[in-house]
Each structure stands twice: as C-alpha cells, then as structure tokens.
N, C-alpha and C. Protein backbone atom coordinates (compact mmCIF):
# COMPACT_ATOMS: atom_id res chain seq x y z
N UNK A 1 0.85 -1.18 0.00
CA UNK A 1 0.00 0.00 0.00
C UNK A 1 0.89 1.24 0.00
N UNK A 2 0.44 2.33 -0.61
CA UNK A 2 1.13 3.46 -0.85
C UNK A 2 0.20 4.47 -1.24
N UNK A 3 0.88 5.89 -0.58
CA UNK A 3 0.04 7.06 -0.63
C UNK A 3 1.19 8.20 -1.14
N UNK A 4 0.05 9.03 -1.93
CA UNK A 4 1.08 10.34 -1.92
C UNK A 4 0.71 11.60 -1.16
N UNK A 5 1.49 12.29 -0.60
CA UNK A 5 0.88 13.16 0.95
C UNK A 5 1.59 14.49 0.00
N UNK A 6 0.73 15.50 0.71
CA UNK A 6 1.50 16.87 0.00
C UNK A 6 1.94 17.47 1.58
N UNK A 7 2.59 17.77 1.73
CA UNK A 7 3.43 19.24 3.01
C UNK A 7 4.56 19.49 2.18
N UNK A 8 4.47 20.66 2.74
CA UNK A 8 5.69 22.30 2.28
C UNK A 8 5.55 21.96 0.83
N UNK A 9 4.59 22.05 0.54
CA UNK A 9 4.25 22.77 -1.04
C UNK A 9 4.72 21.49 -1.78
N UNK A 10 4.86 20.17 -1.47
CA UNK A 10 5.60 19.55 -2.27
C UNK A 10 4.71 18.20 -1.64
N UNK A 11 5.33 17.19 -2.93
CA UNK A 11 3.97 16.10 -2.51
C UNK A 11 5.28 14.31 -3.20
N UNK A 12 4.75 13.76 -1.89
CA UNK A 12 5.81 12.98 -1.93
C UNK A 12 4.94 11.66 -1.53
N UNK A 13 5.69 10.58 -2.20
CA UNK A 13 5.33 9.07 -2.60
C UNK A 13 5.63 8.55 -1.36
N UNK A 14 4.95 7.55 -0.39
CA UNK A 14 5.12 7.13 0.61
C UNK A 14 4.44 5.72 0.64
N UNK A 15 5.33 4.77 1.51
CA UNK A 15 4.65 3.74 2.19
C UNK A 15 5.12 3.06 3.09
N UNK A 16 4.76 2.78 3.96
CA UNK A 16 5.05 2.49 5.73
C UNK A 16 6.16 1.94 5.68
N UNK A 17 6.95 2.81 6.42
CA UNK A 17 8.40 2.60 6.87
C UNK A 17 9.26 3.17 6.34
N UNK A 18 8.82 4.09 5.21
CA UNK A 18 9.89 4.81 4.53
C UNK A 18 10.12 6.62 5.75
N UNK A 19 11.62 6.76 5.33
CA UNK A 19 11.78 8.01 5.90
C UNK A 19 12.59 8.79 5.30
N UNK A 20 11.82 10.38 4.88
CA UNK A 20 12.12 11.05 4.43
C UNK A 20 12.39 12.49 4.69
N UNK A 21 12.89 13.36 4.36
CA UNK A 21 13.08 14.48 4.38
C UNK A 21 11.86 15.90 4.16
N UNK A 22 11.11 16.38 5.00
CA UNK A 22 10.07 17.34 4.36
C UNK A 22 10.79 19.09 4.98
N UNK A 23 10.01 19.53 4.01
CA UNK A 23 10.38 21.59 5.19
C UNK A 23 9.68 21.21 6.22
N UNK A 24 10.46 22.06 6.86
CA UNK A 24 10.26 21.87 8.42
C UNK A 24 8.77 22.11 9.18
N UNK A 25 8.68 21.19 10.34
CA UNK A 25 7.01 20.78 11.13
C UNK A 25 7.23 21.28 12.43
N UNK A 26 6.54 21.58 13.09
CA UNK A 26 6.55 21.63 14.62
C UNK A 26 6.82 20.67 14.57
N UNK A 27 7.64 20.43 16.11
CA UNK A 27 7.30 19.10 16.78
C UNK A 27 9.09 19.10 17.14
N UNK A 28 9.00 17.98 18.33
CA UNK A 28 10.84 17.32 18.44
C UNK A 28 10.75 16.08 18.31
N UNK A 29 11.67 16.09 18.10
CA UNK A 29 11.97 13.96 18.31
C UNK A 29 11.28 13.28 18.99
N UNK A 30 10.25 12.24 18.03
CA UNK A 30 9.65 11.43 18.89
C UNK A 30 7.81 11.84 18.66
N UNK A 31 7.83 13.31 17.95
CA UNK A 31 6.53 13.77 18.15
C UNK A 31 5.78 12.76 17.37
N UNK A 32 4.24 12.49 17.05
CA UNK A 32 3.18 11.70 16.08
C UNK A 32 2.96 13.22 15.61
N UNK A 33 3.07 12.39 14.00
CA UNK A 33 2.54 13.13 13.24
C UNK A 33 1.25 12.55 12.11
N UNK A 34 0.13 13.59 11.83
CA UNK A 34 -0.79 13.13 11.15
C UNK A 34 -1.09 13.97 9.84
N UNK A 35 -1.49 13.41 8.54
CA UNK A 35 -1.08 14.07 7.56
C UNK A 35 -2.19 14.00 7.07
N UNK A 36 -3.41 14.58 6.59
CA UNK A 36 -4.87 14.94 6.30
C UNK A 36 -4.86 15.03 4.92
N UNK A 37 -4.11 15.50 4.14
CA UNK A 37 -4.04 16.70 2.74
C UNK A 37 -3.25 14.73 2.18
N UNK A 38 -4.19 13.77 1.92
CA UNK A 38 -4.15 12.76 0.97
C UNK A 38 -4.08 12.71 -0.27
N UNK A 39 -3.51 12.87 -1.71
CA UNK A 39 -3.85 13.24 -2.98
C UNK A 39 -4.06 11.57 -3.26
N UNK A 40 -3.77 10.76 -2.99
CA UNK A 40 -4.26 9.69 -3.89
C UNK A 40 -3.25 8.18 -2.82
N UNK A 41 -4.29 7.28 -3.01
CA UNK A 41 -3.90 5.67 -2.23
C UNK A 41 -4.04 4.70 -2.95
N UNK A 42 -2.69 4.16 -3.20
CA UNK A 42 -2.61 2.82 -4.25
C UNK A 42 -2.74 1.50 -2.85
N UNK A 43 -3.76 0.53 -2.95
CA UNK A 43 -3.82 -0.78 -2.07
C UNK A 43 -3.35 -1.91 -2.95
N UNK A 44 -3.29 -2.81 -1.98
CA UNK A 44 -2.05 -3.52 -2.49
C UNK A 44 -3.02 -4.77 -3.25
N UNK A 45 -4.53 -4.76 -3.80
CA UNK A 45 -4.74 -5.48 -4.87
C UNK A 45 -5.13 -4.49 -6.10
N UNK A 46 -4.26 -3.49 -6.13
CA UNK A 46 -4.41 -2.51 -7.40
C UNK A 46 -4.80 -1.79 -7.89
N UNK A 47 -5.58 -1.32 -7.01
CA UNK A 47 -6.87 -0.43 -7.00
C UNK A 47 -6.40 1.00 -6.67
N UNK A 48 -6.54 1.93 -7.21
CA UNK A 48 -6.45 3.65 -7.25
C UNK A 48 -7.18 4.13 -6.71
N UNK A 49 -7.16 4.95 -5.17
CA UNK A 49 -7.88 5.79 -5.09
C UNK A 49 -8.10 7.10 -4.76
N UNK A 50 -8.41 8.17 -5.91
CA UNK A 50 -8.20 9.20 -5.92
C UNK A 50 -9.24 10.42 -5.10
N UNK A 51 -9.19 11.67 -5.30
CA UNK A 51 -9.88 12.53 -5.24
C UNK A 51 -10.44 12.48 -3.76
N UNK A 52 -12.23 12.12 -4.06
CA UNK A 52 -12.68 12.09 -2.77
C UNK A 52 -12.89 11.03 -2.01
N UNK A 53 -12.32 10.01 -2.65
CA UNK A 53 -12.07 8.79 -2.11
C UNK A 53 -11.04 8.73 -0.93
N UNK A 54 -10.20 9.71 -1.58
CA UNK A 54 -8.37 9.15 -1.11
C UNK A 54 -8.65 10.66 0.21
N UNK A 55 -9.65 11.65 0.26
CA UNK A 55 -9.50 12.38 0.80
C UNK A 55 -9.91 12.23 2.32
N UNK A 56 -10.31 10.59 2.72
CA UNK A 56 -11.01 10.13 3.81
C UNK A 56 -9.52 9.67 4.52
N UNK A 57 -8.60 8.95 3.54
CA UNK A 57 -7.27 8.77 4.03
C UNK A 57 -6.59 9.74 4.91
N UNK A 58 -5.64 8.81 5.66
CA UNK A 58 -4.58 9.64 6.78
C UNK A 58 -3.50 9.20 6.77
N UNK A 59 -2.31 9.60 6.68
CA UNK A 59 -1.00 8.66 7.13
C UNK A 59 -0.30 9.49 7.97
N UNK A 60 -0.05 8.71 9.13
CA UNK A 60 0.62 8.29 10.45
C UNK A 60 2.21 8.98 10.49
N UNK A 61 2.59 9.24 11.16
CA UNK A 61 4.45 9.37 10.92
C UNK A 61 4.55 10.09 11.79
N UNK A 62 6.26 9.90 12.47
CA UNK A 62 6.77 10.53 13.49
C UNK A 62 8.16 10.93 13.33
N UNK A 63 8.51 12.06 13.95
CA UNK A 63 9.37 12.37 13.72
C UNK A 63 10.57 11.98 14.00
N UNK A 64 11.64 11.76 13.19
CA UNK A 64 12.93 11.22 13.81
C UNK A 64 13.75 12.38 14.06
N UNK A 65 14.14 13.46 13.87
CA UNK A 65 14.79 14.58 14.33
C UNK A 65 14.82 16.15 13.02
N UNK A 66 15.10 17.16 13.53
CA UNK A 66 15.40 18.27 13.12
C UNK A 66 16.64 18.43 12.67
N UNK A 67 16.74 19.23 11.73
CA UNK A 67 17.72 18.88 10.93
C UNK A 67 18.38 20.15 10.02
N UNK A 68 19.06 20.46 9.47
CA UNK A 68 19.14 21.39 8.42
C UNK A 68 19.96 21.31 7.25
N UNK A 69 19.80 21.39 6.07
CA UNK A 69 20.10 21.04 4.58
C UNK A 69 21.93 21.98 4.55
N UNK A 70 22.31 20.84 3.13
CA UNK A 70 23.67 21.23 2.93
C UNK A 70 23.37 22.60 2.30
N UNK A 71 24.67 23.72 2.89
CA UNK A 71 24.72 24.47 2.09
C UNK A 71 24.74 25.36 0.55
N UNK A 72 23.98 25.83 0.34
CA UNK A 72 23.53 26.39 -1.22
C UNK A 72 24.44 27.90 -1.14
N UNK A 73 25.82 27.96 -2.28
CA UNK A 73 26.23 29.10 -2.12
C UNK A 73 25.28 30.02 -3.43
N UNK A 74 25.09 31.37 -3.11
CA UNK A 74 24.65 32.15 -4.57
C UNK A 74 25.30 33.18 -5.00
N UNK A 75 25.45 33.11 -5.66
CA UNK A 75 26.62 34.13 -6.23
C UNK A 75 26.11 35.38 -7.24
N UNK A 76 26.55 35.80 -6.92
CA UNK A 76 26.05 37.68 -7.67
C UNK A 76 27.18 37.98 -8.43
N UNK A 77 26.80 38.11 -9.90
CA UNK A 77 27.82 38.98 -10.50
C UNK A 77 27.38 40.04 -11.72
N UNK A 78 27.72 41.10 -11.57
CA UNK A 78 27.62 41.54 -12.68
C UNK A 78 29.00 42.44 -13.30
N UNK A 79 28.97 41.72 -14.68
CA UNK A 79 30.59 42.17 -15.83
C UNK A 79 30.28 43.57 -15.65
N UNK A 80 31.78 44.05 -15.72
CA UNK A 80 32.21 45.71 -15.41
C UNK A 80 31.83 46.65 -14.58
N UNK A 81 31.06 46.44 -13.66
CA UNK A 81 30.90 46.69 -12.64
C UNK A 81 31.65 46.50 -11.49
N UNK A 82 32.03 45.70 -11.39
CA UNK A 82 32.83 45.34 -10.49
C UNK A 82 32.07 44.99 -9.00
N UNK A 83 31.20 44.36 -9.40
CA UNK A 83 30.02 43.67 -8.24
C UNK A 83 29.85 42.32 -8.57
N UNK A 84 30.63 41.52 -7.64
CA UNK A 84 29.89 40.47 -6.94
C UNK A 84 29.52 40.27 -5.61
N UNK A 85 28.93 38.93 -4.89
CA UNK A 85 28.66 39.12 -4.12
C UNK A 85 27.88 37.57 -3.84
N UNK A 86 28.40 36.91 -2.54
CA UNK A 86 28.41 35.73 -2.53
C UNK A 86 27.47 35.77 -1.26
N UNK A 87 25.81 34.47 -1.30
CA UNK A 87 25.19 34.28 -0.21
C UNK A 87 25.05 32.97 -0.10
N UNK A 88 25.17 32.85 1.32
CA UNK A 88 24.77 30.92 1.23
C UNK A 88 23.88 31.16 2.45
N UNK A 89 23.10 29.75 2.13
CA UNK A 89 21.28 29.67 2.29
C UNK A 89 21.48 28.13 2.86
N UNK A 90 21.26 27.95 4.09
CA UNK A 90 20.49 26.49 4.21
C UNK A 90 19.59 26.51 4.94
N UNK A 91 18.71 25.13 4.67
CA UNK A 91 17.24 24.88 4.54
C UNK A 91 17.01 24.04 5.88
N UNK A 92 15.80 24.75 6.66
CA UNK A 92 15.66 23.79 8.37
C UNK A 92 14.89 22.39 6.93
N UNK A 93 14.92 21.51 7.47
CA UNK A 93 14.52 20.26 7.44
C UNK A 93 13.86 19.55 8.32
N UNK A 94 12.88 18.80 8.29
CA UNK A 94 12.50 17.69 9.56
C UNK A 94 12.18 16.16 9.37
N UNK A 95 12.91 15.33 9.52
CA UNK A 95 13.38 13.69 9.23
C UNK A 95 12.15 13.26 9.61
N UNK A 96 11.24 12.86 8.92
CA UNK A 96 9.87 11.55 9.58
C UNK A 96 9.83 10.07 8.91
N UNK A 97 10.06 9.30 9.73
CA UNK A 97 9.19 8.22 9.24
C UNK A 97 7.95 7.92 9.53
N UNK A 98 7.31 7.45 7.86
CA UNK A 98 5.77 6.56 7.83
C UNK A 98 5.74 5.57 8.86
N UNK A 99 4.62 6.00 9.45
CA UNK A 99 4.51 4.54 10.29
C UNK A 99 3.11 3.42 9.80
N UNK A 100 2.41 4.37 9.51
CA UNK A 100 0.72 3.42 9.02
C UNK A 100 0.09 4.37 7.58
N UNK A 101 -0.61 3.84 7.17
CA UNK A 101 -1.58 4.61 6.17
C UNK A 101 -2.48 3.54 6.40
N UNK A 102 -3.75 5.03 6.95
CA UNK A 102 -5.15 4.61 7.21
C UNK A 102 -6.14 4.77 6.01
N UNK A 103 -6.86 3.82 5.41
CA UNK A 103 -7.55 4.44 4.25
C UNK A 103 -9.01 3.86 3.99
C-alpha cells in the first residue's frame, strides 16, 4: 500500500516505513505526526484511489529529528561593474518516518 501526501508545497510518494526528508514541522523527536491533505492511495490489490475517495485517508508518521540542509552558495555577479557578491542559504529540514496509512 502506498500514498502520496502533500506538506511544504511539495507532494511525496510514501509507504510504511519509509523516511524522508520534508520543510520543516513543529514538533521534536519522537513527536506523532498526522497528515490529512491525501492526494491519492494505491492498495495492495491494485486499485487507485483518488480525489474524494483518497481524501477520507490519513498517514501516520513521526518524527525522527530536526535537521538542516547542505549548504547552497549564490553568487552575484555583474561584468564591469565590479560587483559580486556571494550568499549561502540552508534549509531547516524535519526527518519523519511513515509509520501506518489509514484508508
């Protein structure tokens, strides 16, 4: 069985026991987390279910820790000017694993 869940604007393929990387959630290590915003649940005799079907679905997950992404340098330049100008950016993160999908 497998679901796809949307948080932080982004929508990611899941099924119990996987652990992944999302933008960052409340919560610390250890918190339950519950994920409402269902786009669609594949069961495991093949069956699709979308829309307002899949919108009764929930999947389960907890957090394994806080975290923050490798550094992104950005660089500014503009020819003859004599302007550059270097920024680096990293991203909070928060580690969860799936634990159930209810559907």
């Amino acid at each position: 069985m497998y679901a796809v869940i949307e948080t932080g604007g982004k929508q990611y393929r899941v099924v119990p026991g996987d652990t992944l990387q999302v933008e960052t959630l409340a919560g610390n290590a250890g918190a339950a987390l519950e994920f409402d915003k269902v786009l669609a649940v594949g069961t495991d005799s093949g069956e699709l279910l979308i829309g307002a079907a899949a919108s009764t679905a929930k999947v389960n997950a907890s957090i394994v820790k806080q975290t923050r992404g490798d550094k992104m340098l950005v660089f500014k330049f503009k020819r003859k000017k004599q302007y550059k100008k270097t920024i680096g950016h990293r991203q909070n993160l928060t580690t969860i694993k799936i634990e159930e999908i209810v559907a």
